[in-house]
Protein backbone atom coordinates (compact mmCIF):
# COMPACT_ATOMS: atom_id res chain seq x y z
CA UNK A 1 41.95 -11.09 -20.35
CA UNK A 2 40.14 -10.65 -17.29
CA UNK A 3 36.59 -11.81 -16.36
CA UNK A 4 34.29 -10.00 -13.60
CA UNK A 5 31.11 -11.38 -12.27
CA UNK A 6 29.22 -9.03 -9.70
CA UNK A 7 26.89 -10.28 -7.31
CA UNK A 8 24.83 -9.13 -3.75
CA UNK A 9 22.76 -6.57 -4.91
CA UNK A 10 19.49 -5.69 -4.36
CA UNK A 11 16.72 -3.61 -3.01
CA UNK A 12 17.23 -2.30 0.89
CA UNK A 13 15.77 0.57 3.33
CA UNK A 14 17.67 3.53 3.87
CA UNK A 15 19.85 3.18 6.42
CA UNK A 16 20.69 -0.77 5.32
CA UNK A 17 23.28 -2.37 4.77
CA UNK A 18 24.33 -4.66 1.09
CA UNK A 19 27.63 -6.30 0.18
CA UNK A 20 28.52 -6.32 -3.42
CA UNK A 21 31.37 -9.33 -4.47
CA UNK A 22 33.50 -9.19 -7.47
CA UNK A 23 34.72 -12.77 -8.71
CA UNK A 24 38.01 -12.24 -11.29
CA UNK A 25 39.08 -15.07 -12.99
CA UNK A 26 41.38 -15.46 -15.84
CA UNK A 27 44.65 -13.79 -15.88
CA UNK A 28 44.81 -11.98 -13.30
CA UNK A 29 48.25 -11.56 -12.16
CA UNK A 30 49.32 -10.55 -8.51
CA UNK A 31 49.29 -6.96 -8.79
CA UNK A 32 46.49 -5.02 -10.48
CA UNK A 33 43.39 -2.10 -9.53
CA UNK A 34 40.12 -3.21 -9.49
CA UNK A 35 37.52 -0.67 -9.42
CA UNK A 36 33.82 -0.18 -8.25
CA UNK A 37 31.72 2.09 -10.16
CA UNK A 38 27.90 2.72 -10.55
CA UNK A 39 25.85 4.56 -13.12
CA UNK A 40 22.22 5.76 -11.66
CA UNK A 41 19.53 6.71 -14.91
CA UNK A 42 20.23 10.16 -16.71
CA UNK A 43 23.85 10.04 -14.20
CA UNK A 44 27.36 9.64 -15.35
CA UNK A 45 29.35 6.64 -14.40
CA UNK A 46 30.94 7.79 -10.87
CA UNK A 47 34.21 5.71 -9.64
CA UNK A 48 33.22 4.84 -6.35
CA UNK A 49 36.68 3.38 -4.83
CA UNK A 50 39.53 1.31 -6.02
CA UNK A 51 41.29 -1.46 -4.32
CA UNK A 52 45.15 -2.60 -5.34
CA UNK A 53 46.19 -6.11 -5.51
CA UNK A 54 49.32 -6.80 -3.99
CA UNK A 55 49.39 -3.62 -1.63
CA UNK A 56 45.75 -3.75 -0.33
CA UNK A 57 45.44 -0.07 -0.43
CA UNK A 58 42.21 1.39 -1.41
CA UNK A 59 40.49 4.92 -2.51
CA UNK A 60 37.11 6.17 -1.92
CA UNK A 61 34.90 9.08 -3.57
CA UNK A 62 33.50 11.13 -0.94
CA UNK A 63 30.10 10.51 -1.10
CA UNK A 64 30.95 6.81 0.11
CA UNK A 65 33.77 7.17 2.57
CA UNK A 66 32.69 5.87 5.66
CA UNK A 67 30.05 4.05 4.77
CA UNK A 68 31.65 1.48 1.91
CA UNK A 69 34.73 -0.22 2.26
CA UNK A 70 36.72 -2.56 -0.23
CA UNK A 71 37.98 -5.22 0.92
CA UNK A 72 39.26 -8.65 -0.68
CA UNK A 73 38.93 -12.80 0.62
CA UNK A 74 41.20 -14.91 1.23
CA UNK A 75 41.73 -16.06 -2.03
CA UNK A 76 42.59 -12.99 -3.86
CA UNK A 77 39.85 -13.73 -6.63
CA UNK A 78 36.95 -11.96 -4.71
CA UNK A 79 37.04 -7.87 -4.13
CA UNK A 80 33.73 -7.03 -1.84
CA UNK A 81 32.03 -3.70 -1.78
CA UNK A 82 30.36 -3.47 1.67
CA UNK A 83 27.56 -0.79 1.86
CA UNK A 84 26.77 0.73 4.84
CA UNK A 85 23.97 3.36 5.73
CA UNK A 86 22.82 3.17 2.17
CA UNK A 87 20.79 6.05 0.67
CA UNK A 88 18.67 6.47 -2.09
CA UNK A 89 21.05 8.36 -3.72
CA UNK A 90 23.10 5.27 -3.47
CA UNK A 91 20.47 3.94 -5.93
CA UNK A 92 22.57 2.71 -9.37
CA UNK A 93 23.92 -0.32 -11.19
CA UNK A 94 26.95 -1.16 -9.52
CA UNK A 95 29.81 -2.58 -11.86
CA UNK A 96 33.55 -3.95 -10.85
CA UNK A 97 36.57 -3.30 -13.44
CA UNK A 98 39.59 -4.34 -13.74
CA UNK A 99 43.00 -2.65 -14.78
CA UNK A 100 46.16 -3.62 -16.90
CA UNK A 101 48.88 -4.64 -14.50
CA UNK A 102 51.30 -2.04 -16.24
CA UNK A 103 48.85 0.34 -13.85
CA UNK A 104 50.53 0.82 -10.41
CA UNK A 105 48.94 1.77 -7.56
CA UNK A 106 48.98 5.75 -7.56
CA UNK A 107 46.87 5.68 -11.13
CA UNK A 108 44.78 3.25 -9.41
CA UNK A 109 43.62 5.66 -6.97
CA UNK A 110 43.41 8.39 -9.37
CA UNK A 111 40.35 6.24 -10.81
CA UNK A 112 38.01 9.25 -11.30
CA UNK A 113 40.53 10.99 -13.75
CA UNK A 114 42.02 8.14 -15.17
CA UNK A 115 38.82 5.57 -15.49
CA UNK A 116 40.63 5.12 -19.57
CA UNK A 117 42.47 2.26 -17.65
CA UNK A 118 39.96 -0.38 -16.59
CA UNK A 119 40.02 -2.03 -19.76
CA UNK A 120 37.85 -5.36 -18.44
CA UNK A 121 34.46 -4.86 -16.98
CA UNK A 122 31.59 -7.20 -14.55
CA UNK A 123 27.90 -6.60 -16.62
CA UNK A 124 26.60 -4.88 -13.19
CA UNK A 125 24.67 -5.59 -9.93
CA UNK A 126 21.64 -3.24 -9.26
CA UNK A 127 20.86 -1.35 -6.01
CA UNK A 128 17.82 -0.15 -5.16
CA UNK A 129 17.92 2.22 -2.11
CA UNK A 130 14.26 3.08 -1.02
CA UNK A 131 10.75 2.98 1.59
């Protein structure tokens, strides 16, 4: 079992700039997906971008590429979500997941068809986007 904890977020200006962090602990493993995804009120959950352990290859929805990149410290326990040139449509809770291992890397970036696999989820970080 996996264990998320998200933290960074907040309330910013459009145009500003947040950095969400994702601390996994537990069994891990080497190689697994880890997901960022955000849910604004009356909205579906949207995948916003994946990030694979053990290749360091990420995915991004459009509405974010460009402006967020997934990246991971050091340490490999920590994914980050950097935010760039927010908007208030950015506005949502942001949560991290985590997949089973048995998940490779191409189902890992097919997150927004195949979001059945993130079995272990972070309670959320919210982002407020507004003037």
């Amino acid at each position: 079992q996996v264990h998320l904890m998200e933290s960074g977020g907040g309330s910013v200006q459009p145009g500003g700039s947040l950095r969400l962090s994702c601390a996994a602990s537990g069994d891990t493993g080497t190689s697994y997906c880890i997901g960022w995804f955000r849910k604004a009120p009356g909205k579906e959950r949207e995948g916003v971008g994946t990030f694979y352990f053990g290749e360091g290859s990420t995915a991004y929805a459009d509405s974010v590429k460009g402006r967020f990149t997934i990246s991971q410290d050091n340490s490999r326990n920590t994914v980050y979500l950097e935010m760039n040139n927010l908007k208030p449509e950015d506005t949502a809770m942001y949560s991290c997941a985590a997949a089973s291992p048995l998940w490779g890397a191409s189902v890992c970036k097919m997150y927004s068809t195949h979001m059945h696999i993130f079995d272990s989820w972070g309670q959320g970080t919210q982002v407020t986007v507004s003037s």
